[in-house]
C-alpha atoms as a PDB file:
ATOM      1  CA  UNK A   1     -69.253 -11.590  90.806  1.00  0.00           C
ATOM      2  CA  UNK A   2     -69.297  -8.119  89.476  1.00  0.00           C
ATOM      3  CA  UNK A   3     -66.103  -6.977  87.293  1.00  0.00           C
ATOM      4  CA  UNK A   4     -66.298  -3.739  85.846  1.00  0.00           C
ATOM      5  CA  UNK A   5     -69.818  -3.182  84.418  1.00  0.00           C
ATOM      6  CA  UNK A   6     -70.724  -6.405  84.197  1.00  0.00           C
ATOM      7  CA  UNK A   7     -72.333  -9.272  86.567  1.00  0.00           C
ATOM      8  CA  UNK A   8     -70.929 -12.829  85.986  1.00  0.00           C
ATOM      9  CA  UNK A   9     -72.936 -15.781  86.423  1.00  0.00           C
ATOM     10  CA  UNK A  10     -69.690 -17.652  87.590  1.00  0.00           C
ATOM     11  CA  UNK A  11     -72.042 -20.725  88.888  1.00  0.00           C
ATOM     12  CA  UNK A  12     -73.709 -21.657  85.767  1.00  0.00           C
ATOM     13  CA  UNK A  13     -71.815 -20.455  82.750  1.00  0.00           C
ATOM     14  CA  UNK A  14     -68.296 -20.734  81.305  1.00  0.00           C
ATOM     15  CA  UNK A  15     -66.851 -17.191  80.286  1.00  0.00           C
ATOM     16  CA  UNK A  16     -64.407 -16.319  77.273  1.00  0.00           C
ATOM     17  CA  UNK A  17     -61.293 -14.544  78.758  1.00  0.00           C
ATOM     18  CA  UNK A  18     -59.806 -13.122  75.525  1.00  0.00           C
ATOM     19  CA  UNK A  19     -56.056 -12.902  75.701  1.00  0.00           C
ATOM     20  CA  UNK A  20     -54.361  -9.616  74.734  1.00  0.00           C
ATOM     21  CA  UNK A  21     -50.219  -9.289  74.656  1.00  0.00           C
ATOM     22  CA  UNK A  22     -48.569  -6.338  74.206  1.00  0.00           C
ATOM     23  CA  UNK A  23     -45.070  -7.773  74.577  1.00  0.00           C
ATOM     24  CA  UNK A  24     -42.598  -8.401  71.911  1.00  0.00           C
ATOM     25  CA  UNK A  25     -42.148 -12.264  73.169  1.00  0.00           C
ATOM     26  CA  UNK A  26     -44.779 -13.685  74.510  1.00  0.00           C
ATOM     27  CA  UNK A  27     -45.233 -17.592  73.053  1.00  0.00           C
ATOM     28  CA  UNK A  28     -48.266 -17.018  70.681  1.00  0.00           C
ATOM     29  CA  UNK A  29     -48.661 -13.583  69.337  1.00  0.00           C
ATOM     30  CA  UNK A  30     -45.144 -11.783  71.090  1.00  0.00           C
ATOM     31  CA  UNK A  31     -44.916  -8.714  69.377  1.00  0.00           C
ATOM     32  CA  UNK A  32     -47.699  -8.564  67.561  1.00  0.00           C
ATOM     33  CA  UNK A  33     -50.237  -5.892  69.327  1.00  0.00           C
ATOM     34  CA  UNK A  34     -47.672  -3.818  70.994  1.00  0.00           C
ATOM     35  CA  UNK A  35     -49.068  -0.968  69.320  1.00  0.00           C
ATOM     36  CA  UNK A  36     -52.187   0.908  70.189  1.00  0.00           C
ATOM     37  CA  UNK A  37     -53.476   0.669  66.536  1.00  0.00           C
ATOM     38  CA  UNK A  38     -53.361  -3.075  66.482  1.00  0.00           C
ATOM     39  CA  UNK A  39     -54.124  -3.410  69.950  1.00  0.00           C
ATOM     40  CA  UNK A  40     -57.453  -1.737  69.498  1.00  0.00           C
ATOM     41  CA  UNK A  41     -58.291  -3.699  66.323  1.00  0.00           C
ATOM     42  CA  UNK A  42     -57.927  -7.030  67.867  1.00  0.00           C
ATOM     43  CA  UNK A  43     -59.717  -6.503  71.167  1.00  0.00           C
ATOM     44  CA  UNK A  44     -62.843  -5.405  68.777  1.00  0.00           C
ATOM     45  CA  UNK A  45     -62.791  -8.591  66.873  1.00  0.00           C
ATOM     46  CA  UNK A  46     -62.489 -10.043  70.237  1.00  0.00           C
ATOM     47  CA  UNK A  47     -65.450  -8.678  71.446  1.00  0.00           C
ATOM     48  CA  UNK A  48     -67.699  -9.128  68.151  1.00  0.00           C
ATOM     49  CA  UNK A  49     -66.646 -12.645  68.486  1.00  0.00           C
ATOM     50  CA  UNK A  50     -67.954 -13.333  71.749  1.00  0.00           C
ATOM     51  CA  UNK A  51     -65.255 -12.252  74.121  1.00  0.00           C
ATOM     52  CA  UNK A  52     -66.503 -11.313  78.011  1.00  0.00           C
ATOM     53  CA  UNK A  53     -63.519  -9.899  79.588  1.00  0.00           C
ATOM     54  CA  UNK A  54     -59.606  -8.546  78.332  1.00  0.00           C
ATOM     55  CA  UNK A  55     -56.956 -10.040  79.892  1.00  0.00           C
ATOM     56  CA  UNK A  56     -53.784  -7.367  78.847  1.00  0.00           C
ATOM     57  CA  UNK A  57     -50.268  -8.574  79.436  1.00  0.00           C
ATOM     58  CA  UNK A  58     -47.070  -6.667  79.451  1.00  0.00           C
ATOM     59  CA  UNK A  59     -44.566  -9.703  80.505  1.00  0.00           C
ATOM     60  CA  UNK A  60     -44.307 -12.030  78.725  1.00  0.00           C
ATOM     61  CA  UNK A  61     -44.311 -15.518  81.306  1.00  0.00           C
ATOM     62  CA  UNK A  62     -43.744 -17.814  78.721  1.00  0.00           C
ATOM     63  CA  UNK A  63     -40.621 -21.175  80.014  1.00  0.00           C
ATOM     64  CA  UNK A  64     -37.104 -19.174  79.707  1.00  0.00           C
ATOM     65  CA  UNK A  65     -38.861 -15.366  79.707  1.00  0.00           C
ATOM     66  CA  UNK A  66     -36.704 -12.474  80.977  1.00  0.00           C
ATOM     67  CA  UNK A  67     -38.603 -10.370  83.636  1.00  0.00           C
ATOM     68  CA  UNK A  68     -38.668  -6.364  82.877  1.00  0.00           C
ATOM     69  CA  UNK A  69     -38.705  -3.609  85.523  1.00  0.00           C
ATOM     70  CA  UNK A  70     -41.886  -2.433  86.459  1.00  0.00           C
ATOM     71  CA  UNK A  71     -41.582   0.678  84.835  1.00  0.00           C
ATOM     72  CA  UNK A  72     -41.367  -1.292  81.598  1.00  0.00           C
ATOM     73  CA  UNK A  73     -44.222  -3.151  82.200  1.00  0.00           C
ATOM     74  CA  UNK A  74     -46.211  -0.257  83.274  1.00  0.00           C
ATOM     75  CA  UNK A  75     -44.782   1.362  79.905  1.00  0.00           C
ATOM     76  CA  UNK A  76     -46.373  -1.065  77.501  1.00  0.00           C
ATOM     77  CA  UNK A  77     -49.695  -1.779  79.588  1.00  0.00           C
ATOM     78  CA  UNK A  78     -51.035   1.832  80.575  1.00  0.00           C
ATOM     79  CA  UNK A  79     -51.407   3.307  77.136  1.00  0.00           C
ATOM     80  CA  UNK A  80     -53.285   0.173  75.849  1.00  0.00           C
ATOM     81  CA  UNK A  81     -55.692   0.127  78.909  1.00  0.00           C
ATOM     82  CA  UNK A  82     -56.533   4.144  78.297  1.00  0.00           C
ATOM     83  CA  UNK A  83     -57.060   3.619  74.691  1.00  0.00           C
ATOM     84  CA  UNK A  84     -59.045   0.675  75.557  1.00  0.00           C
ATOM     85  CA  UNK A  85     -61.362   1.972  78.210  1.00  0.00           C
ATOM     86  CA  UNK A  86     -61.774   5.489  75.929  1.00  0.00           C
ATOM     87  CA  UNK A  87     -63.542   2.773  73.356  1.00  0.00           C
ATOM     88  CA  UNK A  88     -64.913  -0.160  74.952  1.00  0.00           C
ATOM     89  CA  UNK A  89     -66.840  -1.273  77.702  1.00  0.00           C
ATOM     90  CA  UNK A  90     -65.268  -4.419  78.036  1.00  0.00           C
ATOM     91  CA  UNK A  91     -63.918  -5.823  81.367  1.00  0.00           C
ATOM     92  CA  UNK A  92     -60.146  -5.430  81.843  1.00  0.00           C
ATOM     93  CA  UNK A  93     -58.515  -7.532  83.716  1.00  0.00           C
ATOM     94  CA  UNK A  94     -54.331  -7.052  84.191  1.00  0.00           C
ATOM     95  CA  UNK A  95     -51.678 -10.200  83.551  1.00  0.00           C
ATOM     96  CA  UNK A  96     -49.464  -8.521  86.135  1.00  0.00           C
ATOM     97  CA  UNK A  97     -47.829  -9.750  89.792  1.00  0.00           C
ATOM     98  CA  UNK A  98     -46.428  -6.232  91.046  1.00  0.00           C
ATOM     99  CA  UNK A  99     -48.209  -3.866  92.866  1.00  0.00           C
ATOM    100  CA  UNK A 100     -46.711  -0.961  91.379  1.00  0.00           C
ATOM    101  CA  UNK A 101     -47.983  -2.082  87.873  1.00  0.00           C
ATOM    102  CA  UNK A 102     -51.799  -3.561  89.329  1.00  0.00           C
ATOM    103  CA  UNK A 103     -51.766   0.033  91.460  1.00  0.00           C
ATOM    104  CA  UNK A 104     -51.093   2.166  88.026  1.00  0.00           C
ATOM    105  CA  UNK A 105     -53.665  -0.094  85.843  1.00  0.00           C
ATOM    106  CA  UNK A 106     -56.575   0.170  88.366  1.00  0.00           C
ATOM    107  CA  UNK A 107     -56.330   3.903  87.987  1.00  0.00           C
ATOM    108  CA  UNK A 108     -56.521   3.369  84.552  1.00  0.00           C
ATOM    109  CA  UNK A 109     -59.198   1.589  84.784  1.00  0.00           C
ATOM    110  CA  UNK A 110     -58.373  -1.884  85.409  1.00  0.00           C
ATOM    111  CA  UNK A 111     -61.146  -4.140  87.103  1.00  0.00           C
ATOM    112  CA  UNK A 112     -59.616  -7.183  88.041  1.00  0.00           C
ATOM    113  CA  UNK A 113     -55.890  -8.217  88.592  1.00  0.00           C
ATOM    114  CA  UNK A 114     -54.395 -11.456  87.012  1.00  0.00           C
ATOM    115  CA  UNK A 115     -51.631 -12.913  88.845  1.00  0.00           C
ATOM    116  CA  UNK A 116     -49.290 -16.137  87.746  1.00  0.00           C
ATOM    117  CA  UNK A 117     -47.571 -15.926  91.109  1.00  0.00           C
ATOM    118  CA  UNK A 118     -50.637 -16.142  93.607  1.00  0.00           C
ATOM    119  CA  UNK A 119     -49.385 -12.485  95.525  1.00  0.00           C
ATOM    120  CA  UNK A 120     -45.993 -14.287  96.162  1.00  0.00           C
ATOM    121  CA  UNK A 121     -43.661 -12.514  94.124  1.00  0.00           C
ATOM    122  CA  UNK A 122     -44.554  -9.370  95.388  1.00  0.00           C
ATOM    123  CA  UNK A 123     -46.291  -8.619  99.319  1.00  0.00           C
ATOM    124  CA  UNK A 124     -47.430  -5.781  98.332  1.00  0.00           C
ATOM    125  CA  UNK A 125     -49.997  -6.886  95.728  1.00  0.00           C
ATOM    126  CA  UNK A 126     -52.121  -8.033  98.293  1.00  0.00           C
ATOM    127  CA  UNK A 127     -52.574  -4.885 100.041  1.00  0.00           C
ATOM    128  CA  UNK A 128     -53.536  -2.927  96.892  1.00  0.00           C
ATOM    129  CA  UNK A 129     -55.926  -5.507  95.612  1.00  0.00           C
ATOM    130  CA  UNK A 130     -57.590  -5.178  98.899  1.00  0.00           C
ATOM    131  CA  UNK A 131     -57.502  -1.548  99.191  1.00  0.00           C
ATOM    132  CA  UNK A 132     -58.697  -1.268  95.707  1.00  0.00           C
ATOM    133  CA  UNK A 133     -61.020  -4.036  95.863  1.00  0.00           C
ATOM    134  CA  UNK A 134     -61.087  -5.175  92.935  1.00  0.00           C
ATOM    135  CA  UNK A 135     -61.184  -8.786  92.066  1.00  0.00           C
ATOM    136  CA  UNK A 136     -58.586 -10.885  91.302  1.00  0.00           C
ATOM    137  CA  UNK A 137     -56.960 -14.031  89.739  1.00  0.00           C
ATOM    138  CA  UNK A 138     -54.707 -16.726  91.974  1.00  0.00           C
ATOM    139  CA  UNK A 139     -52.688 -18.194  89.786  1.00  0.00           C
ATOM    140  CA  UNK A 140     -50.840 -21.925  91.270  1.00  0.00           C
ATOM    141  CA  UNK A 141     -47.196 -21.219  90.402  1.00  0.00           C
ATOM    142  CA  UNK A 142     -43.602 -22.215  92.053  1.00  0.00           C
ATOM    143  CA  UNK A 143     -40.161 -21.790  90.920  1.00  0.00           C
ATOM    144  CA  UNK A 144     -39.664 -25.723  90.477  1.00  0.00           C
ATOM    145  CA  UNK A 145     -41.774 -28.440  89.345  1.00  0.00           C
ATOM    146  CA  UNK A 146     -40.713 -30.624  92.891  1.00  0.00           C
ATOM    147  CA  UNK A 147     -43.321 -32.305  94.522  1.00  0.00           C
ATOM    148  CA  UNK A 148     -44.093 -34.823  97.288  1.00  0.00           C
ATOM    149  CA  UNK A 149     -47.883 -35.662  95.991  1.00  0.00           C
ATOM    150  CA  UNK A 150     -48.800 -33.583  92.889  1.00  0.00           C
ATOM    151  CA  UNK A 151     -52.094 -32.684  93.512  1.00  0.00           C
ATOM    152  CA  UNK A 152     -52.033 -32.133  97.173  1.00  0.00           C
ATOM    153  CA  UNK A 153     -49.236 -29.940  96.804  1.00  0.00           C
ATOM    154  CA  UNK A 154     -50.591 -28.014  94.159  1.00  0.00           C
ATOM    155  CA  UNK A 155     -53.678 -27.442  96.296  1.00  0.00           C
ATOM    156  CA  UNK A 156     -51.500 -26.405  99.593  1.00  0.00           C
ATOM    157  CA  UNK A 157     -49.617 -24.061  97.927  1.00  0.00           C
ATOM    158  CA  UNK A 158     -53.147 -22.759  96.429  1.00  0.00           C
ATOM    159  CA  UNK A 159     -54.256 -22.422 100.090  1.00  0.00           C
ATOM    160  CA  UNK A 160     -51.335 -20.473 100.775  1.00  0.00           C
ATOM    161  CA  UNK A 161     -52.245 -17.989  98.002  1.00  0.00           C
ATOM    162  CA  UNK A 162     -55.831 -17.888  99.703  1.00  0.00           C
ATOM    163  CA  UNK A 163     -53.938 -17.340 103.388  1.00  0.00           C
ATOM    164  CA  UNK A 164     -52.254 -14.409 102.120  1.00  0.00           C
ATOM    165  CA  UNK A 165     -55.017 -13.031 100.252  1.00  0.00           C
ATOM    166  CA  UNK A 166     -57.287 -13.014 103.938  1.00  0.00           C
ATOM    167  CA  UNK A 167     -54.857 -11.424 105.446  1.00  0.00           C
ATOM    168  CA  UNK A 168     -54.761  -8.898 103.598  1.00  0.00           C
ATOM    169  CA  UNK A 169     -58.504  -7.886 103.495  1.00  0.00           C
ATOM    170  CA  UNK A 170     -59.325  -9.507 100.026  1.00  0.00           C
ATOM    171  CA  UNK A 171     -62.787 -11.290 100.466  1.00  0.00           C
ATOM    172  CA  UNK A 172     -63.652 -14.736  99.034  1.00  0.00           C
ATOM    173  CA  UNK A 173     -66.426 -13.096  96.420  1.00  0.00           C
ATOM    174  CA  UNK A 174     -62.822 -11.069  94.974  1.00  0.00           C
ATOM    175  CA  UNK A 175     -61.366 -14.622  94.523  1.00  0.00           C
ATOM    176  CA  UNK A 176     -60.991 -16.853  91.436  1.00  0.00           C
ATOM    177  CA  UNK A 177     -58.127 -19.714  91.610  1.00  0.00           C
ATOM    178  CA  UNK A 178     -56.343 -20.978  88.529  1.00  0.00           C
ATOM    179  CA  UNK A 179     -54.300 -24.261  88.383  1.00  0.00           C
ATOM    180  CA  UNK A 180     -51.660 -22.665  86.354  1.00  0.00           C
ATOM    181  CA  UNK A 181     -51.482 -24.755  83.192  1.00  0.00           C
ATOM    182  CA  UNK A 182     -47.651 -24.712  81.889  1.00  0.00           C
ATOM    183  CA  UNK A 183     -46.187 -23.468  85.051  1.00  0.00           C
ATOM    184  CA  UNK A 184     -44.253 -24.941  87.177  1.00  0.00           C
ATOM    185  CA  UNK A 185     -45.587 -28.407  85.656  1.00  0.00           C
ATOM    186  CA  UNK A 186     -44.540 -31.177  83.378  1.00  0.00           C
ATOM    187  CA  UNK A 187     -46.647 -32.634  80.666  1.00  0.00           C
ATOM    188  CA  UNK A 188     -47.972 -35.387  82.714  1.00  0.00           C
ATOM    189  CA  UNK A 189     -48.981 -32.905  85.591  1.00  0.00           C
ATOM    190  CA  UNK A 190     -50.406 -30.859  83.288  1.00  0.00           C
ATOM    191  CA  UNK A 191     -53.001 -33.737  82.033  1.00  0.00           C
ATOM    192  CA  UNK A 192     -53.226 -34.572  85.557  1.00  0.00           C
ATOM    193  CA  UNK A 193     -54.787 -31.632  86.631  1.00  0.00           C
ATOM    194  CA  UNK A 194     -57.342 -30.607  83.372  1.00  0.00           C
ATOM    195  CA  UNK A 195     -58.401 -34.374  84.196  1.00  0.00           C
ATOM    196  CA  UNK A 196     -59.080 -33.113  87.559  1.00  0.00           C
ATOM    197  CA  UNK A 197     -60.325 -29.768  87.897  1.00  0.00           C
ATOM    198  CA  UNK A 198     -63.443 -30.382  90.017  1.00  0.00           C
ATOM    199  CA  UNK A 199     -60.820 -30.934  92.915  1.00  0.00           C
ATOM    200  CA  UNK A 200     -60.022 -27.329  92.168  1.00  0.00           C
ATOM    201  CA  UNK A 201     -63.887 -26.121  91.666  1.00  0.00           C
ATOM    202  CA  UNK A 202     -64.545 -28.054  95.440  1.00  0.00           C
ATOM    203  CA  UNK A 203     -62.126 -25.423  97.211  1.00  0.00           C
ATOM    204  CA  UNK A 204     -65.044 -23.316  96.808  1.00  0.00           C
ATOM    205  CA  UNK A 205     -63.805 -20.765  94.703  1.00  0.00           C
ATOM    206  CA  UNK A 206     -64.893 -19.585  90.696  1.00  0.00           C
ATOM    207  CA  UNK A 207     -62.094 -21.440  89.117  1.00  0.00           C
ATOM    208  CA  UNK A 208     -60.245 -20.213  85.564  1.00  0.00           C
ATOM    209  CA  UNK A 209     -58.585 -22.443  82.643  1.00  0.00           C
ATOM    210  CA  UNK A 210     -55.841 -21.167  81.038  1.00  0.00           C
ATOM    211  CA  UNK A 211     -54.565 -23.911  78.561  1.00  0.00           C
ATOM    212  CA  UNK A 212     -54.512 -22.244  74.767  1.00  0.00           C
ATOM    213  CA  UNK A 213     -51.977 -22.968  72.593  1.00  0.00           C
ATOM    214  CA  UNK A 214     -49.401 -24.030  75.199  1.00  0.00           C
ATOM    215  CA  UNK A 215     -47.011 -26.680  75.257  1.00  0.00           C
ATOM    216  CA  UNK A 216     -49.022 -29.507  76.831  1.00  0.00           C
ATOM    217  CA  UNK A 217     -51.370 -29.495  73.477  1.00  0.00           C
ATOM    218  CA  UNK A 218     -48.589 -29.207  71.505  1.00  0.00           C
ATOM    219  CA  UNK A 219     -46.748 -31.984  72.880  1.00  0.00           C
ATOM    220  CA  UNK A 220     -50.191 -33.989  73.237  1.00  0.00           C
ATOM    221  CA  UNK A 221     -50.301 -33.618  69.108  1.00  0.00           C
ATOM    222  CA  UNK A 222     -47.108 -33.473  67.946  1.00  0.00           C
ATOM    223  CA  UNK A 223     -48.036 -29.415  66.466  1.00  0.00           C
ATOM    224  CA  UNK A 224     -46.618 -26.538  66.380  1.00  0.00           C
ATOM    225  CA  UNK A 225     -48.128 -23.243  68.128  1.00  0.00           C
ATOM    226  CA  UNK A 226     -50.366 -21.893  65.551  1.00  0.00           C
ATOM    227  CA  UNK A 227     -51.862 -25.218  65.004  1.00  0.00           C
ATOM    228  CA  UNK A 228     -53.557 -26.101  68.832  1.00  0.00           C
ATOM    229  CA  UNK A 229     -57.495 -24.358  67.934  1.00  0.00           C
ATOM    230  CA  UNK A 230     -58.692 -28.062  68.392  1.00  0.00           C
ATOM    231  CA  UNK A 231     -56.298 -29.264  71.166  1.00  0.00           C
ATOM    232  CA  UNK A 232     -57.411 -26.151  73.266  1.00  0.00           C
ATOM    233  CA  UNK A 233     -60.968 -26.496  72.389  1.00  0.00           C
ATOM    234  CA  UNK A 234     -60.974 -30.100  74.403  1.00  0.00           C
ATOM    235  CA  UNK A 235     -59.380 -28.466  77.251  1.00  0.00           C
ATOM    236  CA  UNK A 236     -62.441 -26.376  77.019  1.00  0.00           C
ATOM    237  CA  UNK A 237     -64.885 -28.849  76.923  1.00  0.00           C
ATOM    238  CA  UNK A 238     -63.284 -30.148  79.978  1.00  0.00           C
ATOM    239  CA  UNK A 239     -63.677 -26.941  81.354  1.00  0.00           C
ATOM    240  CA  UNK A 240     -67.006 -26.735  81.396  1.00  0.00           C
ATOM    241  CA  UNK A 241     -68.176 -29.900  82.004  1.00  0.00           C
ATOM    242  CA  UNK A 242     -65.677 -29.419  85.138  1.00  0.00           C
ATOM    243  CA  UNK A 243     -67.446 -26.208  86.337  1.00  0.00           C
ATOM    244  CA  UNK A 244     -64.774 -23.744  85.569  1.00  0.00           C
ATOM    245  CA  UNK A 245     -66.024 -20.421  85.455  1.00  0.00           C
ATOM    246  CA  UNK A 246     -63.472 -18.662  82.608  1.00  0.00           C
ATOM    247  CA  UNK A 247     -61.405 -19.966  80.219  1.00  0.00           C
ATOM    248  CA  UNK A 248     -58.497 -17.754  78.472  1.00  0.00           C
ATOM    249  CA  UNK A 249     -58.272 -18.129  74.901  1.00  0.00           C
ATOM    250  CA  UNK A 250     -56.820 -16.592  72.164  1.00  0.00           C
ATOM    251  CA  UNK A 251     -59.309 -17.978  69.582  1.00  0.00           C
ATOM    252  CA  UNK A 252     -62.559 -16.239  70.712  1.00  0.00           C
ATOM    253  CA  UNK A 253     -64.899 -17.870  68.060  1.00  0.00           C
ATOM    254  CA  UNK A 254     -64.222 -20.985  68.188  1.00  0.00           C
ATOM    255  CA  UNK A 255     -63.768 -21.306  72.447  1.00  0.00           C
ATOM    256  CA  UNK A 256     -67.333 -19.513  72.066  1.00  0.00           C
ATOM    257  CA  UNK A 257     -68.768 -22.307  69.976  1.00  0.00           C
ATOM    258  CA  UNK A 258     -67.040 -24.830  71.914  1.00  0.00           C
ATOM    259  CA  UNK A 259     -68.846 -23.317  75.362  1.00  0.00           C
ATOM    260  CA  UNK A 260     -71.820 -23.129  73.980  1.00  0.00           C
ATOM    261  CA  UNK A 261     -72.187 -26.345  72.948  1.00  0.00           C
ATOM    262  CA  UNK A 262     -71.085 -28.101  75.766  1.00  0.00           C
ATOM    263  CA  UNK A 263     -73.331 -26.080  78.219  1.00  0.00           C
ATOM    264  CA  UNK A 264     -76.594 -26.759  76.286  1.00  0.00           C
ATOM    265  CA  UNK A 265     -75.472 -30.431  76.091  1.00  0.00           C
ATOM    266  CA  UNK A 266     -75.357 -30.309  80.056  1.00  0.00           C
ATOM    267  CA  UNK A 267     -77.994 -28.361  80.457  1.00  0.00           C
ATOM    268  CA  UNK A 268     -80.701 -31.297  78.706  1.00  0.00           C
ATOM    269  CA  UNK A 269     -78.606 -33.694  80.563  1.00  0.00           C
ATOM    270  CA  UNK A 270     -79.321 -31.737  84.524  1.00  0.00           C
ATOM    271  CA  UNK A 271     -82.845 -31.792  83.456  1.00  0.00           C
ATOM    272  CA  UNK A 272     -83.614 -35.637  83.097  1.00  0.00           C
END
């Protein structure tokens, strides 16, 4: 799949999505690159540690979160993505589910579009991902955690994501899915479906993780945000054994290490 400048190998490697929010309340790091100074600073040590692509955010999505106006949104992203494209090469992709917001960032420069809805919140984020054609992220999300059959619903309403994405002109090589890890979930669904990715990765689609630092690990290990590096690195591991195809992490190095080792574990193994 290309995104931006860059080919991705999403068959045979595990990429490091490198998480960048410029909210003031997002879980992890709320408030703490919402300026371009910082901003700029952390996507470099990002990128010297290993990162592949940027994922910005300007909502924070986090359980309780209070939604801004698009305007807002579009307010704290754009600047960031300008200074960011004057100085990097990286791949940006945009933590966003309205069109007017994905429309502004992919004229900033934008390559891919992130979004925790699946393109239902807003039916109009299809069309502009198609038009644009850029690639993009289907996240599973719903606005309660009531289900029939866990998995199988989780997968439906996946396919329902996919439905609205070929109707609108997106292709399947613009498609990654995401299980949405923390959303819409409780803890035991959550477990449930890290233990079970490859049911995601058989839908025939690159497939992204998205576990750091949330509340599964910390209620897993009884620790507090800061303290889930080696509950998220698992989730990792799990990753790519699973054949995910990008994982988004906060902690570049040590998701780096963790992908590298797993991968050259499996690869001796897939040559006996």
């Amino acid at each position: 799949m290309q995104i931006g400048n860059r080919d991705f190998d999403l068959k045979n490697h595990t990429y490091i999505m490198g998480i960048l929010n410029v909210t003031p309340d997002s879980f992890s790091d709320g408030g703490r690159y919402n300026k371009i100074d910082k901003a700029l600073f952390r996507v470099e040590k990002m990128m010297d540690q290993g990162m592949d692509i940027l994922d910005i955010g300007g909502e924070s999505t986090r359980p309780g979160y209070s939604p801004v106006h698009w305007q807002e949104e579009a307010r704290r992203v754009l600047p960031v993505i300008e200074a960011v494209k004057r100085r990097f090469t990286v791949p940006i992709s945009l933590d966003t589910s309205k069109s007017q917001v994905a429309k502004l960032g992919i004229y900033a420069g934008v390559n891919m579009i992130n979004d925790v809805w699946g393109l239902k919140f807003d039916e109009e984020l299809a069309p502009v991902i198609a038009k644009e054609n850029v690639p993009c992220v289907l996240m599973h999300n719903r606005k309660e955690a009531d289900y029939q059959n866990f998995m199988e619903d989780m997968l439906s309403d996946l396919n329902e994501s996919l439905e609205i994405a070929h109707k609108a002109g997106i292709t399947d090589d613009k498609i990654i899915i995401d299980p949405g890890i923390g959303f819409a979930k409780t803890y035991e669904h959550n477990l449930e479906v890290i233990g079970k990715l490859e049911l995601l990765r058989n839908m025939g689609y690159p497939v992204l993780l998205g576990t750091s630092r949330k509340s599964v690990i910390g209620k897993a290990l009884d620790l507090p945000t800061k303290e889930r590096v080696e509950g998220t690195l698992v989730t990792t591991v799990f990753a790519v054994v699973k054949g995910c195809s990008f994982v988004r992490v906060h902690d570049i190095k040590e998701n780096v290490r963790a992908v590298r080792m797993a991968e050259a574990i499996l690869a001796v193994g897939q040559g006996d």
